[in-house]
PDB file of N, CA and C in Angstrom:
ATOM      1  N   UNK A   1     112.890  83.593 172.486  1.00  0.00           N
ATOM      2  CA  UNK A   1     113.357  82.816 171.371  1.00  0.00           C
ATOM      3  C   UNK A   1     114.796  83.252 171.085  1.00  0.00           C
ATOM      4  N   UNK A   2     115.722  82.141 170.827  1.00  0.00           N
ATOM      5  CA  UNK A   2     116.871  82.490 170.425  1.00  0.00           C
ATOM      6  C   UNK A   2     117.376  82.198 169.322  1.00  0.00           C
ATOM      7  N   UNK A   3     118.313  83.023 168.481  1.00  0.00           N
ATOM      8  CA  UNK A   3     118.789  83.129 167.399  1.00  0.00           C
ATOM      9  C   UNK A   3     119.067  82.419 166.842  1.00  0.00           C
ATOM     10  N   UNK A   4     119.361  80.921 167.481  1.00  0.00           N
ATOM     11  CA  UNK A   4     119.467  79.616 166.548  1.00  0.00           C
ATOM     12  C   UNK A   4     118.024  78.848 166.468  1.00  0.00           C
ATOM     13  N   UNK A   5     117.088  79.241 167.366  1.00  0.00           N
ATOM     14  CA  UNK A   5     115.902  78.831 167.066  1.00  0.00           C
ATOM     15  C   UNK A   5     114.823  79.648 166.351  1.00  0.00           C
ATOM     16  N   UNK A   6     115.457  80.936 165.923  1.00  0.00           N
ATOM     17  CA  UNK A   6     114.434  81.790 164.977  1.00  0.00           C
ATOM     18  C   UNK A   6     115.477  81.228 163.581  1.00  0.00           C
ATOM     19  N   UNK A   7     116.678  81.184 163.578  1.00  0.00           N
ATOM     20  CA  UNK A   7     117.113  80.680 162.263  1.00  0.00           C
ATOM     21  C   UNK A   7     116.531  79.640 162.110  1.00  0.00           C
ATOM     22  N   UNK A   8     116.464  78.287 163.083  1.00  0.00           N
ATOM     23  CA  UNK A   8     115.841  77.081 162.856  1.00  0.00           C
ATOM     24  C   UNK A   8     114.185  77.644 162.076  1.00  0.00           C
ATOM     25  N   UNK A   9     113.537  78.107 162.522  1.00  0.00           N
ATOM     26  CA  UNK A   9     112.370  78.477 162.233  1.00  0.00           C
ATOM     27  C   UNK A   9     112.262  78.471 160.825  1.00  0.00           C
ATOM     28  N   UNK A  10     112.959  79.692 160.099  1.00  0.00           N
ATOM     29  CA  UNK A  10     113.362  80.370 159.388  1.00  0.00           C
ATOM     30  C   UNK A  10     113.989  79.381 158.103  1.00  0.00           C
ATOM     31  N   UNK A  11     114.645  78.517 158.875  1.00  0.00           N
ATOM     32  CA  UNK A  11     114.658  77.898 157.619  1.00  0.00           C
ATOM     33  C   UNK A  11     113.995  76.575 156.878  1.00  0.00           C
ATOM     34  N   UNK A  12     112.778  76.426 158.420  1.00  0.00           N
ATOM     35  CA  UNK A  12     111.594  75.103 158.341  1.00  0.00           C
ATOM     36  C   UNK A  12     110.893  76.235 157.530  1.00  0.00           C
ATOM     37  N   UNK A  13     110.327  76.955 157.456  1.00  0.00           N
ATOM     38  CA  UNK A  13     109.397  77.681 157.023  1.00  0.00           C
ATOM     39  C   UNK A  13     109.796  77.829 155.425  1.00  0.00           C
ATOM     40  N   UNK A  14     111.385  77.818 155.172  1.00  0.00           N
ATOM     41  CA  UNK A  14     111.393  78.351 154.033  1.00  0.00           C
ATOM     42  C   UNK A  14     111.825  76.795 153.129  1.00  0.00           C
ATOM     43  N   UNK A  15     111.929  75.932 153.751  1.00  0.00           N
ATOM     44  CA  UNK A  15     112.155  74.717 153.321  1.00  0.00           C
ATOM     45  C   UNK A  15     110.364  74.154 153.434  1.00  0.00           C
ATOM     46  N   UNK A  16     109.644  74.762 154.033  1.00  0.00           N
ATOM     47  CA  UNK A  16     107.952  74.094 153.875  1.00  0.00           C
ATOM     48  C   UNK A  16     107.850  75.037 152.670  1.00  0.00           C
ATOM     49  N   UNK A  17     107.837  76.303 152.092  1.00  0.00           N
ATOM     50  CA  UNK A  17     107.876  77.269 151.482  1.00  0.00           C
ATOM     51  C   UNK A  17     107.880  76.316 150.023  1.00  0.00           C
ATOM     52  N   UNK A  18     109.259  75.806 150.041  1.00  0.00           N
ATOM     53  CA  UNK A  18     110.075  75.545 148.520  1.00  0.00           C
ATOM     54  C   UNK A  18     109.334  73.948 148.595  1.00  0.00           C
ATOM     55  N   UNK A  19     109.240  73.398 149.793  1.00  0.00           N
ATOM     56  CA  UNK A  19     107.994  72.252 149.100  1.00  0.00           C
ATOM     57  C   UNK A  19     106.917  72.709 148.355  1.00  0.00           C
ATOM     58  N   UNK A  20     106.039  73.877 149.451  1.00  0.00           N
ATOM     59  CA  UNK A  20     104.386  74.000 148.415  1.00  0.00           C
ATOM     60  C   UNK A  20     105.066  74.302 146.861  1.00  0.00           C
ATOM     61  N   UNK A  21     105.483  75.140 147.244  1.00  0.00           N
ATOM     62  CA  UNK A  21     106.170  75.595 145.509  1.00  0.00           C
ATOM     63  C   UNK A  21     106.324  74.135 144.500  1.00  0.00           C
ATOM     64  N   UNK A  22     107.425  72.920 144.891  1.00  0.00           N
ATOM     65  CA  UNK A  22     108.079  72.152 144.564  1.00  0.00           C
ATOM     66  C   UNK A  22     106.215  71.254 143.929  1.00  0.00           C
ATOM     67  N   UNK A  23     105.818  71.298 144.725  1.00  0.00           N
ATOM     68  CA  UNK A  23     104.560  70.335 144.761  1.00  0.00           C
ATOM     69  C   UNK A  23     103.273  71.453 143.564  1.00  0.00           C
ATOM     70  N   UNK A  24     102.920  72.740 143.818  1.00  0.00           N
ATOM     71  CA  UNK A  24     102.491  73.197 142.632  1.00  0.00           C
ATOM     72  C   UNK A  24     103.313  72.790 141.255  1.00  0.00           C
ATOM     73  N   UNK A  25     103.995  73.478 141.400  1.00  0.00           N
ATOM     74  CA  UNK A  25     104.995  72.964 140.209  1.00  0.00           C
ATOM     75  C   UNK A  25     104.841  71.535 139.349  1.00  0.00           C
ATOM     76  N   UNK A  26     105.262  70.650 140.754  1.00  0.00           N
ATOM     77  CA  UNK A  26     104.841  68.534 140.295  1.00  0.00           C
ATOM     78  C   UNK A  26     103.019  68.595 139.682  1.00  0.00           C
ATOM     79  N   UNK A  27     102.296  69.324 140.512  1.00  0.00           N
ATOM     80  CA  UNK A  27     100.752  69.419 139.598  1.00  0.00           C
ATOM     81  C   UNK A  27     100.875  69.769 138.502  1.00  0.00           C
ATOM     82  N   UNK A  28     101.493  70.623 138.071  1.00  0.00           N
ATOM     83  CA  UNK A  28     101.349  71.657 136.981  1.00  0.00           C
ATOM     84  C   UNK A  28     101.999  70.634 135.842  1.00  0.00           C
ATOM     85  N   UNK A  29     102.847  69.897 136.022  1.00  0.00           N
ATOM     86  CA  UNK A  29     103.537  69.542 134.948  1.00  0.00           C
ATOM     87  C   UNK A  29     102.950  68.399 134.986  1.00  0.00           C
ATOM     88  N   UNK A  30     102.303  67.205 136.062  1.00  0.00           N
ATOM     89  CA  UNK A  30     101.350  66.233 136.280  1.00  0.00           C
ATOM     90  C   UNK A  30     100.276  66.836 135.022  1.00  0.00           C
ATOM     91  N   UNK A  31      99.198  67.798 135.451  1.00  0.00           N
ATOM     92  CA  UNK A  31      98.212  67.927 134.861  1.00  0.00           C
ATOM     93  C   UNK A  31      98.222  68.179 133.327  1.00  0.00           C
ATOM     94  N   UNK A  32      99.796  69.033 132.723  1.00  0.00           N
ATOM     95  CA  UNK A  32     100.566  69.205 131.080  1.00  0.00           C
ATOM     96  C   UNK A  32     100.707  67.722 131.186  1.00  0.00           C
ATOM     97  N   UNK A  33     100.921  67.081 131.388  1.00  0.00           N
ATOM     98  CA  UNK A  33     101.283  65.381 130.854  1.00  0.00           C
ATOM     99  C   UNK A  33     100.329  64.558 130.845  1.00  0.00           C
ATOM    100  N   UNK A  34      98.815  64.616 131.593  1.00  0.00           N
ATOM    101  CA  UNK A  34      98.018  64.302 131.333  1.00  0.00           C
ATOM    102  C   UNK A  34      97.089  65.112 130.301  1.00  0.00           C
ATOM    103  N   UNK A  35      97.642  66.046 129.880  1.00  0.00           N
ATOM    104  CA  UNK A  35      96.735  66.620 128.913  1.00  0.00           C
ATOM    105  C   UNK A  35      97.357  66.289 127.472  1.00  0.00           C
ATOM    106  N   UNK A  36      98.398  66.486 127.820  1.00  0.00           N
ATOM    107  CA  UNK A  36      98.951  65.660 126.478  1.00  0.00           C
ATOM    108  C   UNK A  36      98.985  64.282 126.052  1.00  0.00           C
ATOM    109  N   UNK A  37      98.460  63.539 126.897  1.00  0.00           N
ATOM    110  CA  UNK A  37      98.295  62.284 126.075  1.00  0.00           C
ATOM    111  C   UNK A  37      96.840  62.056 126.054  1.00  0.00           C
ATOM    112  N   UNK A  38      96.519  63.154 127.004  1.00  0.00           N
ATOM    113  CA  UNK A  38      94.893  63.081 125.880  1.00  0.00           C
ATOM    114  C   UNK A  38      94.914  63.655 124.872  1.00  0.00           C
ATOM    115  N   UNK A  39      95.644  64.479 124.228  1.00  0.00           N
ATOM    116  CA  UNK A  39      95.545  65.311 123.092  1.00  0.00           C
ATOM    117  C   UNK A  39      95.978  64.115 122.021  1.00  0.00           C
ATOM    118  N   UNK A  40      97.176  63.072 122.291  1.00  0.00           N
ATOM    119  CA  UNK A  40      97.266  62.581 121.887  1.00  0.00           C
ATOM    120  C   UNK A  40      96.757  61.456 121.299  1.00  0.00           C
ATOM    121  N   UNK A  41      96.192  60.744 122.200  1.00  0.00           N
ATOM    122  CA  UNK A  41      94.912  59.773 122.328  1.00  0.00           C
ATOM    123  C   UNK A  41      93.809  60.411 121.222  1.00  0.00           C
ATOM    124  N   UNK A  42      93.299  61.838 121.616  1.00  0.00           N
ATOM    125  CA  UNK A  42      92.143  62.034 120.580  1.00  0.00           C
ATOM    126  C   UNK A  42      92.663  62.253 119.167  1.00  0.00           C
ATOM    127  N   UNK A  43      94.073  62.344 118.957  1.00  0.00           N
ATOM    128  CA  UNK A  43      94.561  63.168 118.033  1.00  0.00           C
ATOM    129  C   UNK A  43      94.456  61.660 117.362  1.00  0.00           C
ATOM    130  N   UNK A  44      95.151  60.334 117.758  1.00  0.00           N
ATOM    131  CA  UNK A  44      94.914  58.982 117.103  1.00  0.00           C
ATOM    132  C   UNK A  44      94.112  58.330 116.668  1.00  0.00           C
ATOM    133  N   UNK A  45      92.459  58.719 117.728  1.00  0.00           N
ATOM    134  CA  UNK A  45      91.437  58.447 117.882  1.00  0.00           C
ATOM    135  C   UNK A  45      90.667  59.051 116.335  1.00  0.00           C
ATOM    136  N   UNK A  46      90.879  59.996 116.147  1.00  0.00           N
ATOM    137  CA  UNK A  46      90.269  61.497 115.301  1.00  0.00           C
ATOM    138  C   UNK A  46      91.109  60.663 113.685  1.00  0.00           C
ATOM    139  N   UNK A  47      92.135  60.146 114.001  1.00  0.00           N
ATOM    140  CA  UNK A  47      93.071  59.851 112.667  1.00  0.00           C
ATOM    141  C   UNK A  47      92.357  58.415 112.081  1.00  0.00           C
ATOM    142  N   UNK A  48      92.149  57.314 113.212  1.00  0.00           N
ATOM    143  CA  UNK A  48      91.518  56.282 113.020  1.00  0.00           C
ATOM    144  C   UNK A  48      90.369  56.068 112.570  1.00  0.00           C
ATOM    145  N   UNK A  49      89.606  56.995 113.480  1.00  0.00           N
ATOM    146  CA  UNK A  49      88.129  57.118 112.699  1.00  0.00           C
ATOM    147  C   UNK A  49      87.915  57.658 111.238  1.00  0.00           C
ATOM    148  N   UNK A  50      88.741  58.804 111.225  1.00  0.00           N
ATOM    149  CA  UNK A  50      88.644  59.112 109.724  1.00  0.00           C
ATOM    150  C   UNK A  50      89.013  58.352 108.720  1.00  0.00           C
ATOM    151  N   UNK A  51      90.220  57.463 108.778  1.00  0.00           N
ATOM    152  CA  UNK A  51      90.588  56.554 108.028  1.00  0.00           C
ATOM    153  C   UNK A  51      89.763  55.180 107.654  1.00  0.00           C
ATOM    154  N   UNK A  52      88.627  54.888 108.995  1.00  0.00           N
ATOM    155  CA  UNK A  52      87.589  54.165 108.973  1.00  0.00           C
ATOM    156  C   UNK A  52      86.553  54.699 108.149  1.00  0.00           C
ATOM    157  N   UNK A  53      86.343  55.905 108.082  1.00  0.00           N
ATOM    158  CA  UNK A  53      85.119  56.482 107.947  1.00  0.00           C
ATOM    159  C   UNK A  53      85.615  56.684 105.740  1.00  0.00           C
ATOM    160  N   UNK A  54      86.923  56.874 105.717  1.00  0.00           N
ATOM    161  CA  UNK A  54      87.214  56.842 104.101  1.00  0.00           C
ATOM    162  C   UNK A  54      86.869  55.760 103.316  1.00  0.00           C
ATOM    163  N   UNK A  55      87.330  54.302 104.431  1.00  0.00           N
ATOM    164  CA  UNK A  55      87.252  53.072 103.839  1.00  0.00           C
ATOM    165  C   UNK A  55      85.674  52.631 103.409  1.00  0.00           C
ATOM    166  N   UNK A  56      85.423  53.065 104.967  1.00  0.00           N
ATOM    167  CA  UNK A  56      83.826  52.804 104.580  1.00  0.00           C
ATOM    168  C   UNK A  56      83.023  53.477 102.810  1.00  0.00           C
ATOM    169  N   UNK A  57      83.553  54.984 103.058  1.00  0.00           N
ATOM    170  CA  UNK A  57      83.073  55.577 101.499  1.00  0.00           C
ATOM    171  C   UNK A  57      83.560  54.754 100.543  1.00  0.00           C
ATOM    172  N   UNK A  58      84.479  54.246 100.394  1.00  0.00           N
ATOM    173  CA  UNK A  58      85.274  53.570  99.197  1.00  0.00           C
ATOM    174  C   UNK A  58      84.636  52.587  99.064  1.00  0.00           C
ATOM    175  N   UNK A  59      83.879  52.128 100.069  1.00  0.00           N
ATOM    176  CA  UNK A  59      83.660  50.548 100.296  1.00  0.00           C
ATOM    177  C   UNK A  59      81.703  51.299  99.357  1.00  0.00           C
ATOM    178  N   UNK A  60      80.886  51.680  99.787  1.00  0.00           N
ATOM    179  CA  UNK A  60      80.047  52.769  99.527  1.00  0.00           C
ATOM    180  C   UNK A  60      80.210  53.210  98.029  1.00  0.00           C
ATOM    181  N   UNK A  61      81.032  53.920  97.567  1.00  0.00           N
ATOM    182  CA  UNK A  61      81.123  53.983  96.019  1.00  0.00           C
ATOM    183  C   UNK A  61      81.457  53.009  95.378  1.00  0.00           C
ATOM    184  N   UNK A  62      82.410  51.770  95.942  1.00  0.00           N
ATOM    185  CA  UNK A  62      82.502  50.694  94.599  1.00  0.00           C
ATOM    186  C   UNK A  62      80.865  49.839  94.549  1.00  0.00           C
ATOM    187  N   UNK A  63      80.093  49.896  96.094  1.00  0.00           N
ATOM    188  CA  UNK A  63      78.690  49.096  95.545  1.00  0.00           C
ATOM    189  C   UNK A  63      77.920  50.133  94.736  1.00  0.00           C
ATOM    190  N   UNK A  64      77.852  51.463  95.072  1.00  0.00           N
ATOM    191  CA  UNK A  64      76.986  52.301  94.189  1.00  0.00           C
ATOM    192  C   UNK A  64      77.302  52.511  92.633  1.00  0.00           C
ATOM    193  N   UNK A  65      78.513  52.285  92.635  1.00  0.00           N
ATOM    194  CA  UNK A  65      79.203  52.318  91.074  1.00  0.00           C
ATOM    195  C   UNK A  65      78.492  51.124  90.286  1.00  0.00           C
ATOM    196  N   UNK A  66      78.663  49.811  90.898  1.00  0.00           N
ATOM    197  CA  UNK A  66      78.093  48.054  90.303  1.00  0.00           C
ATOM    198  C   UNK A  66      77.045  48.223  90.121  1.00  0.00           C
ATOM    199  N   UNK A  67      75.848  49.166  91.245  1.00  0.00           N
ATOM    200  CA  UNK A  67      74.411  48.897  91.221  1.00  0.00           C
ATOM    201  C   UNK A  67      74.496  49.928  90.094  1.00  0.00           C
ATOM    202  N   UNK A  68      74.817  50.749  89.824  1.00  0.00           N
ATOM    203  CA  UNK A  68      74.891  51.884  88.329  1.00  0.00           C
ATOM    204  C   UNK A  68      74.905  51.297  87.510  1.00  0.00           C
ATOM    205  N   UNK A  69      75.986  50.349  87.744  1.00  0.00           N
ATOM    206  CA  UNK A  69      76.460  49.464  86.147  1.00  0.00           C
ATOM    207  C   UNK A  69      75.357  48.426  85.946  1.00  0.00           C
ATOM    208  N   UNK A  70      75.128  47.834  86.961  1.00  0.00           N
ATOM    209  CA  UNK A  70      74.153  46.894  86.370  1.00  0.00           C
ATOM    210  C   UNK A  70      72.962  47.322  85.963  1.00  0.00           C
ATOM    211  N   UNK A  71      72.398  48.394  86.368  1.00  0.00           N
ATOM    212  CA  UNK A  71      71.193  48.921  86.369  1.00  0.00           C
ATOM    213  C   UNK A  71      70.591  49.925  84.915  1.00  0.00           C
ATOM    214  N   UNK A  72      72.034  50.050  84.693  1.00  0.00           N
ATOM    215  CA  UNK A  72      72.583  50.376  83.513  1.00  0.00           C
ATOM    216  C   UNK A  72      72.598  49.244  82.287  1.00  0.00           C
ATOM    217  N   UNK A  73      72.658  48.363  82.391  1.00  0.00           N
ATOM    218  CA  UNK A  73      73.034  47.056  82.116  1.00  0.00           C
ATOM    219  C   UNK A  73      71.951  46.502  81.860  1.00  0.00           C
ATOM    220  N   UNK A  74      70.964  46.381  82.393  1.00  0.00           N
ATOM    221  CA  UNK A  74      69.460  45.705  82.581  1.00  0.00           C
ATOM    222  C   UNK A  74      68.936  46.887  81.778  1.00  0.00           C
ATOM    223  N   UNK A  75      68.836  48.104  82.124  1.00  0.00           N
ATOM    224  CA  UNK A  75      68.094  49.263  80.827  1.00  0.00           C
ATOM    225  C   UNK A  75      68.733  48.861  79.525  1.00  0.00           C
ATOM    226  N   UNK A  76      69.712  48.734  79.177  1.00  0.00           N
ATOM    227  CA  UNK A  76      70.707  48.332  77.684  1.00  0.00           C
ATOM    228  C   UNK A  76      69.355  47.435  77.460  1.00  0.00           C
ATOM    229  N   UNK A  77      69.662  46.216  78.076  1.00  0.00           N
ATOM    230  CA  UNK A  77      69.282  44.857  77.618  1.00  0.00           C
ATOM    231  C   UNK A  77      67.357  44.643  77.402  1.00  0.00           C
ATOM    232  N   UNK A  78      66.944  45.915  78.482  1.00  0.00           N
ATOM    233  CA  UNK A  78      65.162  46.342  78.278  1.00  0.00           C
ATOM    234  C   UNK A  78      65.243  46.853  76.796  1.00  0.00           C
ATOM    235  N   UNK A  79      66.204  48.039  76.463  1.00  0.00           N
ATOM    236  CA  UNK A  79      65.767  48.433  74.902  1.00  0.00           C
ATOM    237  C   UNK A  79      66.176  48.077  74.456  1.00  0.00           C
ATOM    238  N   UNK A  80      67.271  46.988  74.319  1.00  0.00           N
ATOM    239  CA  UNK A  80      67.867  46.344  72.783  1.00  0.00           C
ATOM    240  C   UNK A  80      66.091  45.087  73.091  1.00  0.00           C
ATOM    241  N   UNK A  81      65.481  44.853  73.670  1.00  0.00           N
ATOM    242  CA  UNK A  81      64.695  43.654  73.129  1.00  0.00           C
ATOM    243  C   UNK A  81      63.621  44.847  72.780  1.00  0.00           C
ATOM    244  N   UNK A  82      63.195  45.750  73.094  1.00  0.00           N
ATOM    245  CA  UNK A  82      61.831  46.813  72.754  1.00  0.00           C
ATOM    246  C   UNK A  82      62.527  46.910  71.398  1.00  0.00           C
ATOM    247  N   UNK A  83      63.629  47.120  70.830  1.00  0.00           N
ATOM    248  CA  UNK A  83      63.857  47.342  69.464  1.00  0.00           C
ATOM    249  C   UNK A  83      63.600  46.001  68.857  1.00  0.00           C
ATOM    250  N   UNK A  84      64.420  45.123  69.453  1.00  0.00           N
ATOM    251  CA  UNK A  84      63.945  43.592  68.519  1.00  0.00           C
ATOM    252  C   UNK A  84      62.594  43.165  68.577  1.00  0.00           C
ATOM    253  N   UNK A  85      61.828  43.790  69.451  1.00  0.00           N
ATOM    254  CA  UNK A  85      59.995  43.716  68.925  1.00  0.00           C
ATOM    255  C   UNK A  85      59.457  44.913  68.097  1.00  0.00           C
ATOM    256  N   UNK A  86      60.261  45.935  68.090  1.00  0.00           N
ATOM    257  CA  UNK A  86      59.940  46.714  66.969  1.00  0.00           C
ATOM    258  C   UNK A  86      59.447  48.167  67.693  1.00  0.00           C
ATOM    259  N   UNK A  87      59.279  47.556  68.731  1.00  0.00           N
ATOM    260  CA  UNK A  87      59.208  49.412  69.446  1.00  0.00           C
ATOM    261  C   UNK A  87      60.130  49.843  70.376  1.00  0.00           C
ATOM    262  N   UNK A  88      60.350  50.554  69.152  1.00  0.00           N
ATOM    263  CA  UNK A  88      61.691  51.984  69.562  1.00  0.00           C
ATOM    264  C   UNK A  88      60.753  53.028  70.409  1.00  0.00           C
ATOM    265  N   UNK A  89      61.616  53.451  71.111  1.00  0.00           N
ATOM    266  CA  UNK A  89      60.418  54.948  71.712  1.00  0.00           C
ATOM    267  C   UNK A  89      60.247  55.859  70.444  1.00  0.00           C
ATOM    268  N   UNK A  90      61.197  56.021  69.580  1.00  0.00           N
ATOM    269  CA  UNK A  90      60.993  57.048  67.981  1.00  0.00           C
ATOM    270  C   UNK A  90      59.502  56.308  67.639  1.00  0.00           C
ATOM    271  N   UNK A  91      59.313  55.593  67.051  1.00  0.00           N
ATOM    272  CA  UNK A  91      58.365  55.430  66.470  1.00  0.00           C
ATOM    273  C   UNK A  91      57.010  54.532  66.745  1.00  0.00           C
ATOM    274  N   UNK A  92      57.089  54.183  68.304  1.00  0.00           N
ATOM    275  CA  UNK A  92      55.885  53.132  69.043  1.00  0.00           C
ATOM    276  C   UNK A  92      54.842  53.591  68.542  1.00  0.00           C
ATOM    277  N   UNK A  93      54.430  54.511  68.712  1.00  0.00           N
ATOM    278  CA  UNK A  93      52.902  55.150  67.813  1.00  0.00           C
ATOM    279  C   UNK A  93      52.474  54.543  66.621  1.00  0.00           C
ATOM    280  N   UNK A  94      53.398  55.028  65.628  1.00  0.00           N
ATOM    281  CA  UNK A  94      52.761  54.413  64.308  1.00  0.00           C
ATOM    282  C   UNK A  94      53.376  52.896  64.195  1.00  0.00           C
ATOM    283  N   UNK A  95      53.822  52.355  64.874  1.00  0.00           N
ATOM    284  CA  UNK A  95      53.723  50.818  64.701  1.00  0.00           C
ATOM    285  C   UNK A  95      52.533  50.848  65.487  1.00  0.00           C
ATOM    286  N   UNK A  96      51.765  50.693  66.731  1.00  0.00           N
ATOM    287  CA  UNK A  96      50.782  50.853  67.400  1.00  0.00           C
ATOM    288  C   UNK A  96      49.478  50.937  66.266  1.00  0.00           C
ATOM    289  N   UNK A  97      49.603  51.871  65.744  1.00  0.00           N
ATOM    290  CA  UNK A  97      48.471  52.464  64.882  1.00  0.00           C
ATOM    291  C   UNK A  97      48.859  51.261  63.176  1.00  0.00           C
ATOM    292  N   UNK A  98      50.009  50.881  63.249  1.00  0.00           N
ATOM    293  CA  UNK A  98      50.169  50.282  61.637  1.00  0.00           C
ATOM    294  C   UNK A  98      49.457  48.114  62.357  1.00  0.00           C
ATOM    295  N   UNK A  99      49.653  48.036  63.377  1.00  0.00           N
ATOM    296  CA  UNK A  99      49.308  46.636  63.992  1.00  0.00           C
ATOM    297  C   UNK A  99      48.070  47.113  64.706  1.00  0.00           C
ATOM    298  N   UNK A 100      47.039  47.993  64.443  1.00  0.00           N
ATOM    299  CA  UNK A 100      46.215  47.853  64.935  1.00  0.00           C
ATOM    300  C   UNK A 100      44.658  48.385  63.803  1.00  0.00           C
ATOM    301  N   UNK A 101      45.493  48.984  62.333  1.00  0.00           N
ATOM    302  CA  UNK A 101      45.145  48.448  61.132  1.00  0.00           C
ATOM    303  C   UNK A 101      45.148  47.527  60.472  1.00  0.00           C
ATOM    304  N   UNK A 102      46.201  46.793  60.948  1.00  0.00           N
ATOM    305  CA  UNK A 102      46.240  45.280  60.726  1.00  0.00           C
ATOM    306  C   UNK A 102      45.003  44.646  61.110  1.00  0.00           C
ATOM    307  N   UNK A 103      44.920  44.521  62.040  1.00  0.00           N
ATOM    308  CA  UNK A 103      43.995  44.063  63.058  1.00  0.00           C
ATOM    309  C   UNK A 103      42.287  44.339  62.559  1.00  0.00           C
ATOM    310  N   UNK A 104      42.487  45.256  62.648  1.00  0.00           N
ATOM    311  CA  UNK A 104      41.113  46.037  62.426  1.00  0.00           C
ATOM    312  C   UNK A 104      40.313  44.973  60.638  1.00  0.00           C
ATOM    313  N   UNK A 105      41.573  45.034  59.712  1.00  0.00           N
ATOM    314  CA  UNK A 105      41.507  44.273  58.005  1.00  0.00           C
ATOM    315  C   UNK A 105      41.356  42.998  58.613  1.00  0.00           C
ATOM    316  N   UNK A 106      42.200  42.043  59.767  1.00  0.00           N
ATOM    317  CA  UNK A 106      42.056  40.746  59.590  1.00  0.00           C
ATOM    318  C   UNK A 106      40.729  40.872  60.529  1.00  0.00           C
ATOM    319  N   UNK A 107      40.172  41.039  61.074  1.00  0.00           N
ATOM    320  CA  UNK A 107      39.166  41.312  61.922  1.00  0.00           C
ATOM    321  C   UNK A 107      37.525  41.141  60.922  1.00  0.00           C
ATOM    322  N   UNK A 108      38.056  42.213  60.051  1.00  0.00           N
ATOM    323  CA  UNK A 108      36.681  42.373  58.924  1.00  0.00           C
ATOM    324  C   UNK A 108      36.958  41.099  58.148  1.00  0.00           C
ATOM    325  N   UNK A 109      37.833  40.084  57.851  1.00  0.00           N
ATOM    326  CA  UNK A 109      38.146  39.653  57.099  1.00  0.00           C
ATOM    327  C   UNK A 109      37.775  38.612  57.330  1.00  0.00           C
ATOM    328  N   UNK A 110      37.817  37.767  58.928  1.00  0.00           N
ATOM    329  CA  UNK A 110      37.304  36.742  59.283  1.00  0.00           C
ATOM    330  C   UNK A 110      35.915  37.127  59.648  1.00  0.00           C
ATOM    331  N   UNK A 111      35.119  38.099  60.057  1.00  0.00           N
ATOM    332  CA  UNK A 111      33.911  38.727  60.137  1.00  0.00           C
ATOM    333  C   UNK A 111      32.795  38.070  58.272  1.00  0.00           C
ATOM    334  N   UNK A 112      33.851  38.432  57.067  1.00  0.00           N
ATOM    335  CA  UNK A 112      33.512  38.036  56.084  1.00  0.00           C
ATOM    336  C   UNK A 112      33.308  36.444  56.010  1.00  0.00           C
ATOM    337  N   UNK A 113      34.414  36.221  56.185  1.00  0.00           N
ATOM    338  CA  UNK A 113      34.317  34.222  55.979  1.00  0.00           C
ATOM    339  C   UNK A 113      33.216  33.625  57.238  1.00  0.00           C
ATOM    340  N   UNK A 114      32.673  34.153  58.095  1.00  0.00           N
ATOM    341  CA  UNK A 114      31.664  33.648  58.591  1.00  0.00           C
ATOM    342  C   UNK A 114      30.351  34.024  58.102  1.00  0.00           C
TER     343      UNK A 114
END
C-alpha cells in the first residue's frame, strides 16, 4: 500500500466516520422535534379538554342552581297553601284535635235529630 492510498483510506474512513456521527446527531435532533410537538400536541390537548371539562361544570351548576330554585319554589308554594288551610307544622295537632271535636259534637248532634 502506498502513501497516497493509505491517505486515501484515511480520509474515506474519516469522512464515513463524520457521516455516522453527522447521521446520530440528524436522529437525535429528529427524535427532540418529534418529542416536542408531542409535548406540544398533549400540552393543547390537556388545555382543551380542561376548558371543555369547565364549561361542562358551568353548564352543570347553572341546571343544579334552577332545579334548587324551583324546588325551592314548589316547597314555598306547598307551605304557603298548608298555612292557607290552616296547618302550619307549629300547630297541626291541635287544629287536628280542635276539627276532630268538632266532628265528634256534629256527629252526636245529627245522631240526636234522628
Amino acid at each position: 500500500m502506498t502513501k497516497d492510498n493509505v491517505k486515501k483510506v484515511m480520509e474515506t474512513a474519516e469522512d464515513v466516520t463524520r457521516k455516522i456521527w453527522l447521521a446520530g446527531l440528524g436522529a437525535y435532533g429528529k427524535g427532540f422535534d418529534e418529542i416536542q410537538d408531542r409535548y406540544e400536541q398533549l400540552n393543547d390537548d390537556a388545555n382543551r379538554i380542561f376548558d371543555e371539562l369547565v364549561s361542562k361544570g358551568e353548564k352543570l351548576e347553572e341546571d343544579t342552581k334552577a332545579k334548587i330554585k324551583e324546588k325551592t319554589s314548589v316547597e314555598q308554594r306547598v307551605e304557603d297553601v298548608r298555612k292557607k288551610l290552616g296547618f302550619d307544622s307549629s300547630d297541626t295537632d291541635s287544629k287536628i284535635e280542635e276539627l276532630t271535636a268538632k266532628i265528634d259534637v256534629l256527629t252526636e248532634a245529627v245522631n240526636k235529630l234522628s
